[in-house]
Protein backbone atom coordinates (compact mmCIF):
# COMPACT_ATOMS: atom_id res chain seq x y z
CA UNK A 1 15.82 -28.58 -24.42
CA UNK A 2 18.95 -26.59 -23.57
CA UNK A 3 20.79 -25.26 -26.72
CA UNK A 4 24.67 -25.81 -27.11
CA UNK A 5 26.15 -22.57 -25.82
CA UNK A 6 28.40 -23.14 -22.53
CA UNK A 7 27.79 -20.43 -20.46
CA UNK A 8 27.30 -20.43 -16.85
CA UNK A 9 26.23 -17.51 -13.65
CA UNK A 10 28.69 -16.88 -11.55
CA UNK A 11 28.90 -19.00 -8.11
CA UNK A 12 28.10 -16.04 -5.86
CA UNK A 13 24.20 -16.00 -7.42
CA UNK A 14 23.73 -19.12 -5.30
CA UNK A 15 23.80 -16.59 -2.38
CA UNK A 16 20.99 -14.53 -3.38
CA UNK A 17 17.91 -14.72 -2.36
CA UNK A 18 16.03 -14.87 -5.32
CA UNK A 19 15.95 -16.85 -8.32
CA UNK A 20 18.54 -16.50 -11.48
CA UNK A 21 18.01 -18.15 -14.96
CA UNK A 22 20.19 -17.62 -18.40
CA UNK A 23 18.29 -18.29 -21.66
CA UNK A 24 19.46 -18.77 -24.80
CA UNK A 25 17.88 -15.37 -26.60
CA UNK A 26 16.64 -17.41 -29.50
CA UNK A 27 14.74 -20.67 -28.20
CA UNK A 28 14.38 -19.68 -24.32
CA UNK A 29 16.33 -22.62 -23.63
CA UNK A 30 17.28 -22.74 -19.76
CA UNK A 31 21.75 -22.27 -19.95
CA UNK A 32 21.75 -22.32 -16.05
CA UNK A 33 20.26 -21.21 -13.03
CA UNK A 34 20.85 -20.59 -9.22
CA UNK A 35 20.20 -22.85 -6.14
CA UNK A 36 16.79 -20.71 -5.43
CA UNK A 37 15.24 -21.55 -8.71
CA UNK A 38 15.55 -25.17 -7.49
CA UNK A 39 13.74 -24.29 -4.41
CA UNK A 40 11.12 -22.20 -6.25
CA UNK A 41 10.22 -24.72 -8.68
CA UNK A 42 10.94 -27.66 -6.73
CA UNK A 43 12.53 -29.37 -9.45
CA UNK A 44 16.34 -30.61 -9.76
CA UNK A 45 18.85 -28.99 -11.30
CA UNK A 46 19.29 -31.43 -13.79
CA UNK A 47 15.57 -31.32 -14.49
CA UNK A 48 15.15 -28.33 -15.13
CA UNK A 49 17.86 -28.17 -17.97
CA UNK A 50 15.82 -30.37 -19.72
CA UNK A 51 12.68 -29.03 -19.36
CA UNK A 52 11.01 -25.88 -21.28
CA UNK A 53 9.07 -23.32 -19.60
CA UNK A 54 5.61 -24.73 -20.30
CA UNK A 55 6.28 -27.85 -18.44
CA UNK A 56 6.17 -26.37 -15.55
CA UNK A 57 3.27 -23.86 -16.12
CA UNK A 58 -0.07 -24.28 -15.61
CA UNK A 59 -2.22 -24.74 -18.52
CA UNK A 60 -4.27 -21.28 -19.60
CA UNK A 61 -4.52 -19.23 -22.35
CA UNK A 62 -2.52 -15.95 -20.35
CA UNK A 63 0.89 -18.06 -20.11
CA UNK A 64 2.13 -20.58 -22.53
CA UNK A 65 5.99 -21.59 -23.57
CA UNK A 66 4.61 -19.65 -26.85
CA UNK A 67 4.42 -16.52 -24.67
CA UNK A 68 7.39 -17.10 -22.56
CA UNK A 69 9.97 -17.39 -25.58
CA UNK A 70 8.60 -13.93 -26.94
CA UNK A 71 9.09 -12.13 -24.01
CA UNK A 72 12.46 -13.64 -23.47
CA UNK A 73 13.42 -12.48 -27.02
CA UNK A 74 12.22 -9.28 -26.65
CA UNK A 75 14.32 -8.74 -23.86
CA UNK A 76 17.25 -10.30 -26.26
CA UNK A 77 16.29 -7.73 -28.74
CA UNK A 78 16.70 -4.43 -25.84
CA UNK A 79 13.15 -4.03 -24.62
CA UNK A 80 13.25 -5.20 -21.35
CA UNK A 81 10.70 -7.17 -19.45
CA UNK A 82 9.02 -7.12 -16.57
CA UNK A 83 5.96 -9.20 -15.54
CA UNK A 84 3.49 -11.80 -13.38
CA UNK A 85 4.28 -15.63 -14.45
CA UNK A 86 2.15 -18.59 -12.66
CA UNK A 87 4.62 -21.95 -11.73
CA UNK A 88 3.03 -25.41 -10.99
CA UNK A 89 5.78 -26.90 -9.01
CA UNK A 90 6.76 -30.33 -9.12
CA UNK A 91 4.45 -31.17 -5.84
CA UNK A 92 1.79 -29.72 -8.01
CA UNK A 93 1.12 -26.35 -5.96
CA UNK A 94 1.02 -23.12 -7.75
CA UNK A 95 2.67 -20.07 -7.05
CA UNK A 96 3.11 -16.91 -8.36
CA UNK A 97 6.53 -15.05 -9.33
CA UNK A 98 7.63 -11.91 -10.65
CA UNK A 99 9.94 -12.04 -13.55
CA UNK A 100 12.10 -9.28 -14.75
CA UNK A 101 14.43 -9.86 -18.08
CA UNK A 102 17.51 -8.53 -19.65
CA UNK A 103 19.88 -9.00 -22.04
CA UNK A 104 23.82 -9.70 -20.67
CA UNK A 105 26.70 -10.73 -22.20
CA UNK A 106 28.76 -13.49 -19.99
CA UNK A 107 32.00 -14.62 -21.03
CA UNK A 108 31.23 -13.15 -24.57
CA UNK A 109 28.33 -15.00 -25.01
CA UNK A 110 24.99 -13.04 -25.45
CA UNK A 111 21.94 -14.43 -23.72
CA UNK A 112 19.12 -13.35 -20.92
CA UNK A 113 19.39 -12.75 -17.46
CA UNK A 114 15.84 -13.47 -15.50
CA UNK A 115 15.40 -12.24 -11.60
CA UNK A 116 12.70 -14.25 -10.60
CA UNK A 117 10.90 -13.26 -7.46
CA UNK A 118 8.01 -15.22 -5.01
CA UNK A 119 5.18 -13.09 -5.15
CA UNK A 120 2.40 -15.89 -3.82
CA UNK A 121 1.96 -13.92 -0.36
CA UNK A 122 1.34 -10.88 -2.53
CA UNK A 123 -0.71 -11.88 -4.97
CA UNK A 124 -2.68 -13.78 -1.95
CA UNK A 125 -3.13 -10.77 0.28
CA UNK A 126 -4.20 -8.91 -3.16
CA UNK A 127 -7.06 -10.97 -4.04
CA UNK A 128 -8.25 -10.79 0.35
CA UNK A 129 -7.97 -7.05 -0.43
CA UNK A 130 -10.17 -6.92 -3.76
CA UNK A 131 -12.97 -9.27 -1.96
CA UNK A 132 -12.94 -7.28 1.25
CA UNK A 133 -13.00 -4.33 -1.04
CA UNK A 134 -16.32 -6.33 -3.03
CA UNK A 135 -18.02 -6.61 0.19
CA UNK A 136 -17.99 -3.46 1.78
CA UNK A 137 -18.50 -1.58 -1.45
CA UNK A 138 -21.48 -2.99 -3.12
CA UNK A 139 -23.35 -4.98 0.16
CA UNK A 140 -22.13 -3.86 3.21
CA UNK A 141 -23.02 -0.32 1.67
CA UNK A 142 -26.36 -0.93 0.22
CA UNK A 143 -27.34 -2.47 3.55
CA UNK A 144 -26.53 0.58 5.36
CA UNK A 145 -28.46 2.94 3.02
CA UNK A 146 -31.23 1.27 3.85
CA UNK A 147 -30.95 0.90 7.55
CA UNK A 148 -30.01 4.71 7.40
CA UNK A 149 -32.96 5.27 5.67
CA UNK A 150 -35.12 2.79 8.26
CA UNK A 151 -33.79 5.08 11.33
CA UNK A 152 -34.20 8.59 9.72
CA UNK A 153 -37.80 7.95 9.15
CA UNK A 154 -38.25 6.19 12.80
CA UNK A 155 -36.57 9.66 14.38
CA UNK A 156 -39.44 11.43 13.09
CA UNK A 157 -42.22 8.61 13.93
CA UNK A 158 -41.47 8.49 17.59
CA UNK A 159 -41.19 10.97 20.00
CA UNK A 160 -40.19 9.19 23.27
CA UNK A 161 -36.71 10.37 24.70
CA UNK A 162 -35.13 6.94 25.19
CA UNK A 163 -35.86 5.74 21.77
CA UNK A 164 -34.83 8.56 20.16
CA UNK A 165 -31.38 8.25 22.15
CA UNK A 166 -31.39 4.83 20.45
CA UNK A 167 -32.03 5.95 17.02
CA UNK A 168 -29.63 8.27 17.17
CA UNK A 169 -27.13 5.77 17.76
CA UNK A 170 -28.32 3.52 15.09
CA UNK A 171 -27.56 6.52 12.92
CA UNK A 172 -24.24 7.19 14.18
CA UNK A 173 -23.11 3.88 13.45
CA UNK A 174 -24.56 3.46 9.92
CA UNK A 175 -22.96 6.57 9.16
CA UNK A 176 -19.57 4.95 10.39
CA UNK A 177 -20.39 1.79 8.71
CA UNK A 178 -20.67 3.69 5.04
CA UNK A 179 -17.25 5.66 5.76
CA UNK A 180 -15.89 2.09 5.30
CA UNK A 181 -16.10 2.03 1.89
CA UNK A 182 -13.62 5.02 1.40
CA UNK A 183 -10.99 3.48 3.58
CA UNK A 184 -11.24 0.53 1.84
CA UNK A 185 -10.87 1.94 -1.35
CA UNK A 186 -8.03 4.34 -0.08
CA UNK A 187 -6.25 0.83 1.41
CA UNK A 188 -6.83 -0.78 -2.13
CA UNK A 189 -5.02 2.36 -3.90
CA UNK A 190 -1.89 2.61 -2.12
CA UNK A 191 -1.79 -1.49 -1.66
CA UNK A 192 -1.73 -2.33 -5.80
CA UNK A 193 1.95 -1.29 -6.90
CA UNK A 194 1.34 0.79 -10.04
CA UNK A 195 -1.73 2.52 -8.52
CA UNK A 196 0.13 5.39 -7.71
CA UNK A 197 3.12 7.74 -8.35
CA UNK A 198 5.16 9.55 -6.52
CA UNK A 199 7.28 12.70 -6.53
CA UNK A 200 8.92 15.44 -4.88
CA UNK A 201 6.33 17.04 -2.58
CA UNK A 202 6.10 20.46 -0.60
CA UNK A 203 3.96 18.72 2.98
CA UNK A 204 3.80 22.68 3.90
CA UNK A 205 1.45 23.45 0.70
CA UNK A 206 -0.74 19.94 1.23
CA UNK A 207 -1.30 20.41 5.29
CA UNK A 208 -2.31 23.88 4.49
CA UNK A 209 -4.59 22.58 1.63
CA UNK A 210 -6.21 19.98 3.62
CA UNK A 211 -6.62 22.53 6.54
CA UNK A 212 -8.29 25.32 4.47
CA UNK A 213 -10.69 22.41 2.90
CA UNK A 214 -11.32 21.02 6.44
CA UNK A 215 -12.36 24.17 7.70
CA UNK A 216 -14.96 24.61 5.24
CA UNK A 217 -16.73 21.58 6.93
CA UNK A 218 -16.24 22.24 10.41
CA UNK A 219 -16.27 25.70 10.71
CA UNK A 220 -16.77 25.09 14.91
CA UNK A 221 -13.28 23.68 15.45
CA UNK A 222 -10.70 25.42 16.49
CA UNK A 223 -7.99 23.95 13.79
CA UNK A 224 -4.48 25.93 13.32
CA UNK A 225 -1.59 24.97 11.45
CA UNK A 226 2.13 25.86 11.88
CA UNK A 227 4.39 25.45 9.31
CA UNK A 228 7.77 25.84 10.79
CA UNK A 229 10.41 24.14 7.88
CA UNK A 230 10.43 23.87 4.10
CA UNK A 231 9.85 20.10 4.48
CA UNK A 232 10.43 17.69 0.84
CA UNK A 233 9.18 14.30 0.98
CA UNK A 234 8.67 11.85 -2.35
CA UNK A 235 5.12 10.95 -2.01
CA UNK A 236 1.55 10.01 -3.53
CA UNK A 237 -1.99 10.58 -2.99
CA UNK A 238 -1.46 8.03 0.04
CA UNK A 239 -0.32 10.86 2.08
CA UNK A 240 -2.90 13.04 1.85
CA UNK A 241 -5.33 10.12 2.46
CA UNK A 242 -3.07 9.96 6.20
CA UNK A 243 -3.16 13.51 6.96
CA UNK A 244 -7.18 13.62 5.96
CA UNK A 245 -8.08 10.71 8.11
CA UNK A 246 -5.64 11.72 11.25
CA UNK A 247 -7.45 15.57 10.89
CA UNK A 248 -10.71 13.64 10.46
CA UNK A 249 -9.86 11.48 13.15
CA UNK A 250 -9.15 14.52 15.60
CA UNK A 251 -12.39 15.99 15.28
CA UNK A 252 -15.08 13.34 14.58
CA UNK A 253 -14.40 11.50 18.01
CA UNK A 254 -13.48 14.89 19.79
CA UNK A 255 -15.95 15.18 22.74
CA UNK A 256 -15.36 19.35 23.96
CA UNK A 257 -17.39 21.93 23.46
CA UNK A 258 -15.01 23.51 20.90
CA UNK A 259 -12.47 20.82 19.61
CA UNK A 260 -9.08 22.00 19.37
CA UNK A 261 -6.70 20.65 16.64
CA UNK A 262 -4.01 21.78 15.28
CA UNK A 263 -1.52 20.81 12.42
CA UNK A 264 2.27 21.14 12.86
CA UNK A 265 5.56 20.42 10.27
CA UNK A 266 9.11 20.20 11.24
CA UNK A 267 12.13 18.61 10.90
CA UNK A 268 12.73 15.87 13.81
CA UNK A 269 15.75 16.84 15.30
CA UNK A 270 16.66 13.30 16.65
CA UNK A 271 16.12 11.79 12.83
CA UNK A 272 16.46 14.23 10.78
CA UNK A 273 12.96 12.95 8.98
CA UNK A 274 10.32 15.55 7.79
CA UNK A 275 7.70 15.12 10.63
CA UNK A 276 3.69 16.46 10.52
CA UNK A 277 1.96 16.16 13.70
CA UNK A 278 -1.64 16.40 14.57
CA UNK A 279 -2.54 17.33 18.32
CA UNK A 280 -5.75 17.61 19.37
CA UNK A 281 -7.72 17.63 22.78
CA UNK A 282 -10.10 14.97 22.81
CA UNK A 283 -10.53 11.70 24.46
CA UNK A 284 -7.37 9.41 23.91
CA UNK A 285 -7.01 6.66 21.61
CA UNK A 286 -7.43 3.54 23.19
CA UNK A 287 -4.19 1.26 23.21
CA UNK A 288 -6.22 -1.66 21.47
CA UNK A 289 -7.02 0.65 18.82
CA UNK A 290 -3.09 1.34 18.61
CA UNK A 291 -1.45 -2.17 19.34
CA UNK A 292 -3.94 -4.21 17.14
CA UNK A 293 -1.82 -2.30 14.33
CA UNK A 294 1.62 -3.66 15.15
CA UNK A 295 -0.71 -7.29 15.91
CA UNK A 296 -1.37 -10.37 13.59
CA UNK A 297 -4.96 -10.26 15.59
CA UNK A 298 -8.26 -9.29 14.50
CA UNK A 299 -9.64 -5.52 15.52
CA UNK A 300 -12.07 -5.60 18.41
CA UNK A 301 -15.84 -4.87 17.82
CA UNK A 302 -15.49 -2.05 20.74
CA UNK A 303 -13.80 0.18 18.46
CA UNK A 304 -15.22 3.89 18.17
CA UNK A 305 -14.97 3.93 14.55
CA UNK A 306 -11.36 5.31 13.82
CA UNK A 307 -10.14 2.00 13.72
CA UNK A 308 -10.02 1.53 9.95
CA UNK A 309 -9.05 5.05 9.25
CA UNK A 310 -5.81 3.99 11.63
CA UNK A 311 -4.89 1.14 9.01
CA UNK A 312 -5.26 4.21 6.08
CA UNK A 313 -3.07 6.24 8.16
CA UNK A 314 -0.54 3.17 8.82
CA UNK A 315 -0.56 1.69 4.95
CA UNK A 316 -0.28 5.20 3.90
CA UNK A 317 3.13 6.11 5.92
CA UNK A 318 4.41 2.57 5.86
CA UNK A 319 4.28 2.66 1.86
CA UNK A 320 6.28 5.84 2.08
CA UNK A 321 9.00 4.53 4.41
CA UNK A 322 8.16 6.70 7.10
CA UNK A 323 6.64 6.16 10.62
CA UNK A 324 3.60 6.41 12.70
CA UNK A 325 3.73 7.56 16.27
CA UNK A 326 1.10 7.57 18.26
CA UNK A 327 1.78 9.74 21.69
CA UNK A 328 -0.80 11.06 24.56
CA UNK A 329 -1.32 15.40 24.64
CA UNK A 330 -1.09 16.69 27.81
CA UNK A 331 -3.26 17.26 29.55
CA UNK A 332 -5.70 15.11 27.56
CA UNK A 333 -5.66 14.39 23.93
CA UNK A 334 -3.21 13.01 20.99
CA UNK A 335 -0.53 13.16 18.87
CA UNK A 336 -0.08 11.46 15.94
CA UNK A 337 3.22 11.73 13.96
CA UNK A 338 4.48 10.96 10.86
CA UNK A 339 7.82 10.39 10.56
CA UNK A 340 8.89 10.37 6.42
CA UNK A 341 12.38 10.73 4.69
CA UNK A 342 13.13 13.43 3.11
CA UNK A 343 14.61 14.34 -0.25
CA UNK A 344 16.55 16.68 -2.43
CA UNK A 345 14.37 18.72 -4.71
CA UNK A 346 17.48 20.03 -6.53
CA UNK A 347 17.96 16.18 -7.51
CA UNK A 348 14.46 15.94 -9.80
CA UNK A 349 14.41 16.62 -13.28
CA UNK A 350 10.51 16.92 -13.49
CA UNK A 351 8.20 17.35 -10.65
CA UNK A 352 5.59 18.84 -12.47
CA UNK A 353 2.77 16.65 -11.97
CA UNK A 354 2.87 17.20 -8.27
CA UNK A 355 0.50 19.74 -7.17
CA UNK A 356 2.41 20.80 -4.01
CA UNK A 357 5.80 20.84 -6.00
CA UNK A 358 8.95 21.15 -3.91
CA UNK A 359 10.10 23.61 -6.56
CA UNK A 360 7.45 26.33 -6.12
């Protein structure tokens, strides 16, 4: 029940678009909250002052009104708290919400301040992540070990020209088929929230690293970089899992003689954003490749194999807040872009534990 203290949010939190809550820093009683707590919880105003926080969650031993009052007096007591609450709502469904808590003083009166945020999509689009992350890992990869293993021993069986054409294609696509498990895995890295940290980067110092390392493995492409600007971006290990896969990209389904790529940096002059741009000279990227990225619709089984190393590329930048640009070479070939904002290097106190520091 609600304890005696008067004490009430400002009318402007009605505005907001997510969910306010005062507690009494002792009990956890509810003192008031916001119109979007209503719709979150889908109870009544004047139900929810008279309910506790366990009536409306879901019975399980990782949330209780036990747990809920610590937290809430933690926060009373300076340690602020942020964390992942499940809400049976008054039609019964379940959602998930983010709750972050605070101590505040309003109108001289000491309690704590929850922002309560909808997280259901996220939480939903996690667990499609993990499963698809299940699949491909353990059975879609054991499956293609052994059909890799099927076709290597049937290339040396058979010695007619038109099955071994066929073979070889049956290779080429389990070979594909396994690279999925590394996308996947890249996807599920930059996709969970705490699964990476970012700083201050030098891009100059990683293309070159990734081009040096490249080489190594295809010593019979013809792969340059120009570095033209001192470029600073904040970023993660996402980024380098974009650059990889557009490089990768570049010279995997590259069909001359000697593939030609080569890795530029700058400073967009129409933005103003720190821009890397791969060009190569190979066959272009098909537009359903491209436009089934922007698309709620599901990838076409003619893709080449690059398609899932475009959603990499795409989660990677997106996560950033940059840009990806896909544009046609001339005369034949691509160029993907990334577009990323940049920062001020000057303006970190420690950027130590990034390898391609923008202070070196």
């Amino acid at each position: 029940m609600a304890g005696s203290q008067k004490v009430s949010l400002p009318a402007a939190f009605d505005d907001l678009d997510i969910g306010i809550t005062l507690r009494d820093p002792k009990t956890g009683a509810l003192l008031d909250l916001n119109e979007r707590v209503q719709q979150l919880y889908g109870y009544s105003r004047e139900n929810l002052l008279k309910m506790e926080i366990g009536d409306y969650t879901p019975v399980s031993k990782k949330f209780s009104q036990e747990k809920a009052v610590r937290r809430i007096q933690a926060a009373a007591a300076g340690d602020s708290q942020v964390f992942e609450w499940r809400i049976e709502r008054a039609n019964g469904e379940q959602i998930w919400v983010r709750v972050r808590l605070n101590q505040t003083t309003i109108d001289g009166t000491t309690c704590v301040l929850a922002e309560i945020r909808d997280i259901t999509e996220y939480k939903a689009r996690e667990r499609r992540l993990r499963l698809l992350n299940r699949i491909v890992r353990h059975n879609l990869r054991n499956e293609t070990n052994v059909l890799i293993g099927y076709a290597d021993r049937l290339k040396k069986a058979i010695e007619e020209e038109s099955l071994q054409e066929e073979v070889e294609t049956i290779l080429e696509i389990s070979m594909e088929i396994g690279t999925l498990s590394n996308s996947v895995q890249q996807i599920e890295d930059i996709a969970e929230p705490d699964a990476t940290q970012r700083s201050p980067t030098n891009i100059n110092g990683l293309v070159k690293n990734i081009v040096t390392e490249t080489q190594v493995d295809h010593s019979e492409v013809d792969l340059t970089v120009n570095v033209q600007d001192d470029i600073c971006v904040n970023a993660d290990k996402g980024l380098r899992y974009a650059i990889e896969h557009a490089v990768d990209n570049a010279i995997v389904h590259n069909d001359q003689d000697i593939p030609s790529v080569k890795v530029l940096t700058a400073i967009d002059s129409d933005t103003g954003l720190g821009e890397i741009s791969i060009i190569d000279n190979g066959p272009t990227i098909s537009d359903v490749e491209i436009n089934v990225l922007n698309e709620d619709v599901m990838a076409s089984t003619t893709y080449h194999g690059s398609g899932v190393g475009l959603w990499v590329m795409k989660w990677c930048v997106h996560s950033l807040g940059g840009e990806l640009i896909f544009e046609k070479n001339s005369p034949r070939g691509n160029v993907v872009r990334f577009l990323l904002p940049q920062v001020d290097p000057s303006k970190d106190e420690d950027n130590s534990d990034s390898h391609f520091s923008c202070a070196e």
